[in-house]
Protein backbone atom coordinates (compact mmCIF):
# COMPACT_ATOMS: atom_id res chain seq x y z
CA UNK A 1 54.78 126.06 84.19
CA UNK A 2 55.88 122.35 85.01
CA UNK A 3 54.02 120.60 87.72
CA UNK A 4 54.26 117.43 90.00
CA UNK A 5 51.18 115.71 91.35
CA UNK A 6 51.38 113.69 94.38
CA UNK A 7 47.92 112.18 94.61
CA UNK A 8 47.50 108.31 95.28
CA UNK A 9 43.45 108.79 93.39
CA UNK A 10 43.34 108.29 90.20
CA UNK A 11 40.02 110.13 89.49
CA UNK A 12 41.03 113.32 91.93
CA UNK A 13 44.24 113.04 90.07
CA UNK A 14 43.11 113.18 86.27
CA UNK A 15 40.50 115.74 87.46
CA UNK A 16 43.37 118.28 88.73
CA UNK A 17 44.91 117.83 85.66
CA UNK A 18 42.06 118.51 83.46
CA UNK A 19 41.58 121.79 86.13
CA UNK A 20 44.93 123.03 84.67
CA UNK A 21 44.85 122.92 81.54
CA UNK A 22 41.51 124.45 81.48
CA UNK A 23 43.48 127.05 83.59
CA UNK A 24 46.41 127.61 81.27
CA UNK A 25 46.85 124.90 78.44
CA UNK A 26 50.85 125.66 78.97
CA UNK A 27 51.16 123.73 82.02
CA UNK A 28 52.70 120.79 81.93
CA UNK A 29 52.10 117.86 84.20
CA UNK A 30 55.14 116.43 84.64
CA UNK A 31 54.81 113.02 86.92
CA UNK A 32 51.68 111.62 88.68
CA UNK A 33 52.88 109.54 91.81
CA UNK A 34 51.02 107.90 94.44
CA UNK A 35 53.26 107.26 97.40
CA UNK A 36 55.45 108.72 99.89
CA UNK A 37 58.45 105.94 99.30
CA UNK A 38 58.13 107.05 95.33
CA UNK A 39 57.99 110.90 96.06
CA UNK A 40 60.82 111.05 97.81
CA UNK A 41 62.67 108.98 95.03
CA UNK A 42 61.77 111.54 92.31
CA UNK A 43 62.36 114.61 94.26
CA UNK A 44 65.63 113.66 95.46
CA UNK A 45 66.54 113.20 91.71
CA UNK A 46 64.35 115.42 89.29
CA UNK A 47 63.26 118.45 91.63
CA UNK A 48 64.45 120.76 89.89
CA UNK A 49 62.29 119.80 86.65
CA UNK A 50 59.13 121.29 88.47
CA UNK A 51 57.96 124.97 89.66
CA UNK A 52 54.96 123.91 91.43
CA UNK A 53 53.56 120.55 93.69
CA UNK A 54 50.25 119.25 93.86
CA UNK A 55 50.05 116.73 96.93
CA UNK A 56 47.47 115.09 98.46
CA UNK A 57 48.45 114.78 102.15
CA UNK A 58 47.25 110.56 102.50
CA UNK A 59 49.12 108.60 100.59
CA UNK A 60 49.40 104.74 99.98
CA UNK A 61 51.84 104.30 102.49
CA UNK A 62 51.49 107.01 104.86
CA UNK A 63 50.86 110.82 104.90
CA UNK A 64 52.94 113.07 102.92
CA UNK A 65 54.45 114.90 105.77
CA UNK A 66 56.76 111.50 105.79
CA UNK A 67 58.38 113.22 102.72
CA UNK A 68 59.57 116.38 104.40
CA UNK A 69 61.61 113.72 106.58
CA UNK A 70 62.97 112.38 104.02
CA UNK A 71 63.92 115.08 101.29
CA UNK A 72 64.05 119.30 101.41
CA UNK A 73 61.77 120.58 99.25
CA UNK A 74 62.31 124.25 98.03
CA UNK A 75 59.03 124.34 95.77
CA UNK A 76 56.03 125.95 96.59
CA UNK A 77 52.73 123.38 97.58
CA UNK A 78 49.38 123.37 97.02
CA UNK A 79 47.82 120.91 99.24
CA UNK A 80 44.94 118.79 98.23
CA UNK A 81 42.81 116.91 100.95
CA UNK A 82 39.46 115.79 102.00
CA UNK A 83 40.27 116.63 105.95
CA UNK A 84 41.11 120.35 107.25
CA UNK A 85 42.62 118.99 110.45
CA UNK A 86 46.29 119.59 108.78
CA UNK A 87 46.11 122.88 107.73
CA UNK A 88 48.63 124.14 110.73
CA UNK A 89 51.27 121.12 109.77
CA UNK A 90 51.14 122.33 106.07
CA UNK A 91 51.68 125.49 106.99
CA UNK A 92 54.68 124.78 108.34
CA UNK A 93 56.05 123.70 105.23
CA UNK A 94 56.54 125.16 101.88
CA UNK A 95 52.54 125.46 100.90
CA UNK A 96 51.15 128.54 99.84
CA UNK A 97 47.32 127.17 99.58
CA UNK A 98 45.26 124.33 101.13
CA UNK A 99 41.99 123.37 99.61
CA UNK A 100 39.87 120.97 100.70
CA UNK A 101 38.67 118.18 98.35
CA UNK A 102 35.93 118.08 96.00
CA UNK A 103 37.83 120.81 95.06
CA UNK A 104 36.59 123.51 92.28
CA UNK A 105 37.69 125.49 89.22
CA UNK A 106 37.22 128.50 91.22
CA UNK A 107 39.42 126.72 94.33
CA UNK A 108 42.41 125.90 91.85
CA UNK A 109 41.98 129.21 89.95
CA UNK A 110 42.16 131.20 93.38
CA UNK A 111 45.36 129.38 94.20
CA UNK A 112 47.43 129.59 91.09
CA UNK A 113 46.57 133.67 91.63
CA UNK A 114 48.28 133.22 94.79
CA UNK A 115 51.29 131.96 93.85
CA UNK A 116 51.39 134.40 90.66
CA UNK A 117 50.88 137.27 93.37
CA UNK A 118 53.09 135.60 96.00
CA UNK A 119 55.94 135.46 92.72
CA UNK A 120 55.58 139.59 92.27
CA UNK A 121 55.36 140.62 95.25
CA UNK A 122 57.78 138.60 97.74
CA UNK A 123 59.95 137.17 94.76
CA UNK A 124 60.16 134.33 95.98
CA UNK A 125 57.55 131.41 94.43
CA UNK A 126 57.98 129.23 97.68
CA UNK A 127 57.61 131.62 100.41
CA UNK A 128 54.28 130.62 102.35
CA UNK A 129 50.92 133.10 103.27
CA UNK A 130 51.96 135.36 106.12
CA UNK A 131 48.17 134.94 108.09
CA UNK A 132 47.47 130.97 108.68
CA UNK A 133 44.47 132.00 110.87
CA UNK A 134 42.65 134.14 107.82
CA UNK A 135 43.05 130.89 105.60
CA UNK A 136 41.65 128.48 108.49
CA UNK A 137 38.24 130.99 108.28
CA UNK A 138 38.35 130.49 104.64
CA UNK A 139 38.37 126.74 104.97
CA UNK A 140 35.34 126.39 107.80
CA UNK A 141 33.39 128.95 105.97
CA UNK A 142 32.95 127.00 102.58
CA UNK A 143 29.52 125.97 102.35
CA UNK A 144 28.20 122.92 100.69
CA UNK A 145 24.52 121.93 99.12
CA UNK A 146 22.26 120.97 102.08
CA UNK A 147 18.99 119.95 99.68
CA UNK A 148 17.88 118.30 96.34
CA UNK A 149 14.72 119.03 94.49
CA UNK A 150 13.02 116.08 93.11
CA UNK A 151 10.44 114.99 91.30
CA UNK A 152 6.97 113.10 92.87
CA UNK A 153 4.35 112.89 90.01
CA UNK A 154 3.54 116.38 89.18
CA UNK A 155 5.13 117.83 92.42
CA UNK A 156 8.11 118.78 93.37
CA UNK A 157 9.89 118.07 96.99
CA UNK A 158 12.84 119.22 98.82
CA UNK A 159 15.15 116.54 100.38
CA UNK A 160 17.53 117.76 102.13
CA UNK A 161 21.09 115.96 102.50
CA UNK A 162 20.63 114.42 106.41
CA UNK A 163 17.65 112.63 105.02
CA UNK A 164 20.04 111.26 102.25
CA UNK A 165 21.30 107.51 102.48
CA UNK A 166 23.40 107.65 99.42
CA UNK A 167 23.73 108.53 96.06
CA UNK A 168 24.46 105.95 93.13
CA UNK A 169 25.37 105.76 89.26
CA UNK A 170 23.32 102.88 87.26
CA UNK A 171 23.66 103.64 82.94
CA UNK A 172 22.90 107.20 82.71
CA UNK A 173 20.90 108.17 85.88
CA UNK A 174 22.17 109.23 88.88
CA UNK A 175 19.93 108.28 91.86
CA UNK A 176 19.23 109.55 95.32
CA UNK A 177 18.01 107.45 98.05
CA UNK A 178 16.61 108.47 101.34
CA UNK A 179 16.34 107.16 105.06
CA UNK A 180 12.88 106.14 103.67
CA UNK A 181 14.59 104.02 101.24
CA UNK A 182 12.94 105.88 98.63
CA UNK A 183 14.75 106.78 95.14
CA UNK A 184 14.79 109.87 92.61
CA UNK A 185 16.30 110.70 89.52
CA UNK A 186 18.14 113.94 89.85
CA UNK A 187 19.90 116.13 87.38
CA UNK A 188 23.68 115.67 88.56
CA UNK A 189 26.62 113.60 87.70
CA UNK A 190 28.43 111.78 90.88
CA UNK A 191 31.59 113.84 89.53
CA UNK A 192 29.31 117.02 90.01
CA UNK A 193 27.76 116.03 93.42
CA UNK A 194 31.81 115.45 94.56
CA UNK A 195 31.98 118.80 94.45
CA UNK A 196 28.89 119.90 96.07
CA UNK A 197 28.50 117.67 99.47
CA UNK A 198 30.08 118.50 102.39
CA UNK A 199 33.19 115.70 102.72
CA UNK A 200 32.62 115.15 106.42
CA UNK A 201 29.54 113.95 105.72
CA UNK A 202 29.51 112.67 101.99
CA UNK A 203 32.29 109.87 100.48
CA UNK A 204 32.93 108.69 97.32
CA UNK A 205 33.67 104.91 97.60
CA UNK A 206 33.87 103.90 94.14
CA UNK A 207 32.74 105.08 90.69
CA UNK A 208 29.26 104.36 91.41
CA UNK A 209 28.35 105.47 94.94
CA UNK A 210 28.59 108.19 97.09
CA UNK A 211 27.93 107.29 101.08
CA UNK A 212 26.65 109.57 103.53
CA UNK A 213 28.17 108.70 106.92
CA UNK A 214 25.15 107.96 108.93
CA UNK A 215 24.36 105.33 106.59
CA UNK A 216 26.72 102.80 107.14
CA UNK A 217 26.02 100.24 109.35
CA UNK A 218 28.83 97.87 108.96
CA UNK A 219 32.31 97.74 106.93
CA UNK A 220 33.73 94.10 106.13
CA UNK A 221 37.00 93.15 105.05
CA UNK A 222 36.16 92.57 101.24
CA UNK A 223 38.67 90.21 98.34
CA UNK A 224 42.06 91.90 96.95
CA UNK A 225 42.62 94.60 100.43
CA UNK A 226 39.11 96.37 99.40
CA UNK A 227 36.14 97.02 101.78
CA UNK A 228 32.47 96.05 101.65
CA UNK A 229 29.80 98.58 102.90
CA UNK A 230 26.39 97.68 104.63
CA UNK A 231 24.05 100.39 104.20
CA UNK A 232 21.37 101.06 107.36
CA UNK A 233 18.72 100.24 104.54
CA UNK A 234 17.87 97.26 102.67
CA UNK A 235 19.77 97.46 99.01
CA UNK A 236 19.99 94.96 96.36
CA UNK A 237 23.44 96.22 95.43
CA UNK A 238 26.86 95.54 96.75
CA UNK A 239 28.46 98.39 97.75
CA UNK A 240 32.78 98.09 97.34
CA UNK A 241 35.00 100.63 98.60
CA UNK A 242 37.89 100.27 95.85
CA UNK A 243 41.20 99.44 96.30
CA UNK A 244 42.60 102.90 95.37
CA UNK A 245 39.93 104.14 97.87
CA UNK A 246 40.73 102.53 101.11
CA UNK A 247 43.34 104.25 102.84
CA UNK A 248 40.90 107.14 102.15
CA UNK A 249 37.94 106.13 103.11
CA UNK A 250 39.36 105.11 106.71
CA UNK A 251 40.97 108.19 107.42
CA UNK A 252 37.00 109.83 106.94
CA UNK A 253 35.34 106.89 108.13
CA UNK A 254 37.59 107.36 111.65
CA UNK A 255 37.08 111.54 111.12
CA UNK A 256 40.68 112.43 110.27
């Protein structure tokens, strides 16, 4: 199967990828792109080279219902986002799935089964799910970690994630630090807490931290269109929002 990805992250991009080839090695990833202006470019000309789209719904310059203005799409979507306020406006379109970011193995797994069963049964690869509302309960009912176990000495403690500032990479350790402006070692990778923390709450700014809403206390205009965080707490470390990150991070930081 030959697919398109429409995702303006880099990271959430190269992780789909690795998702589908650990689904089926056969797929083929066809093009990457990162903005509406671009996507409507290459589906106007090579549309017919792909059986499936990936797309993230915010873009670089603008959301990717802009396409739909732009171009017909007959191809069946899988929509990719951090925000589950557009699941009715994607339904509307061609999408047969909507997951919300981090998304899992089991997310993309459960999706690629729907289009396989969507294929047999209706014949038709692009024709979307007949009940909206039984997806929308799927989406509000995914649940997300709500506590970390750490270490204190030769006890253990439960911290759970409203008492967590942030988390952040430094060499090989991953650390969590609370409203106490305490840190802990824990046993996860920020790739692996991505897909554990509820994304209304959690963000992934850059390839080191991961913010927790309630913990900001300011957001600067930063060098070369990026953003600078001020944590509630006192922190020795500057904390960037990168440039791929921005448009992102608004849209959360406003609670699109």
């Amino acid at each position: 199967m030959k697919v398109l990805i429409i995702e303006d992250e880099v990271p959430a991009a190269e992780k789909l990828e690795r998702y589908l080839h650990r689904y089926d090695e056969n797929i083929e990833v066809v093009d990457r792109i990162t903005s509406v202006s671009d996507a409507v470019q290459w589906l106007k000309n090579y549309q017919d080279k792909v059986e499936l789209i990936f797309m993230d719904i915010q873009l670089t310059d603008g959301k990717s219902f802009d396409i739909f203005k732009e171009v017909t799409i007959n191809k069946p979507i899988i929509f990719i986002t951090a925000f589950d306020d557009y699941a009715i406006d994607a339904f509307k379109v061609n999408s047969i799935d909507y997951l919300l970011k981090p998304i899992t193995f089991a997310d993309l797994t459960a999706a690629l089964e729907k289009l396989t069963s969507l294929k047999q049964n209706l014949g038709s690869p692009s024709a979307p799910p007949q009940d909206i509302n039984s997806t929308l309960q799927q989406l509000s009912s995914k649940t997300y970690k709500n506590r970390f176990m750490v270490k204190l000495g030769e006890h253990i403690k439960s911290i759970t994630t409203d008492n967590i500032e942030f988390f952040y990479a430094e060499g090989r350790n991953v650390y969590l630090i609370t409203g106490q402006n305490r840190k802990f070692i824990i046993d996860y990778k920020l790739e692996e807490l991505e897909e554990l923390l509820d994304p209304v709450q959690f963000f992934r700014v850059n390839r080191s931290f991961i913010m927790n809403i309630n913990a900001i206390e300011d957001v600067v205009m930063y060098s070369n269109s990026r953003l600078k965080i001020t944590p509630c707490l006192t922190f020795d470390k500057e904390i960037i929002v990168s440039r791929e990150k921005v448009n992102a991070f608004k849209d959360w930081f406003n609670g699109l």
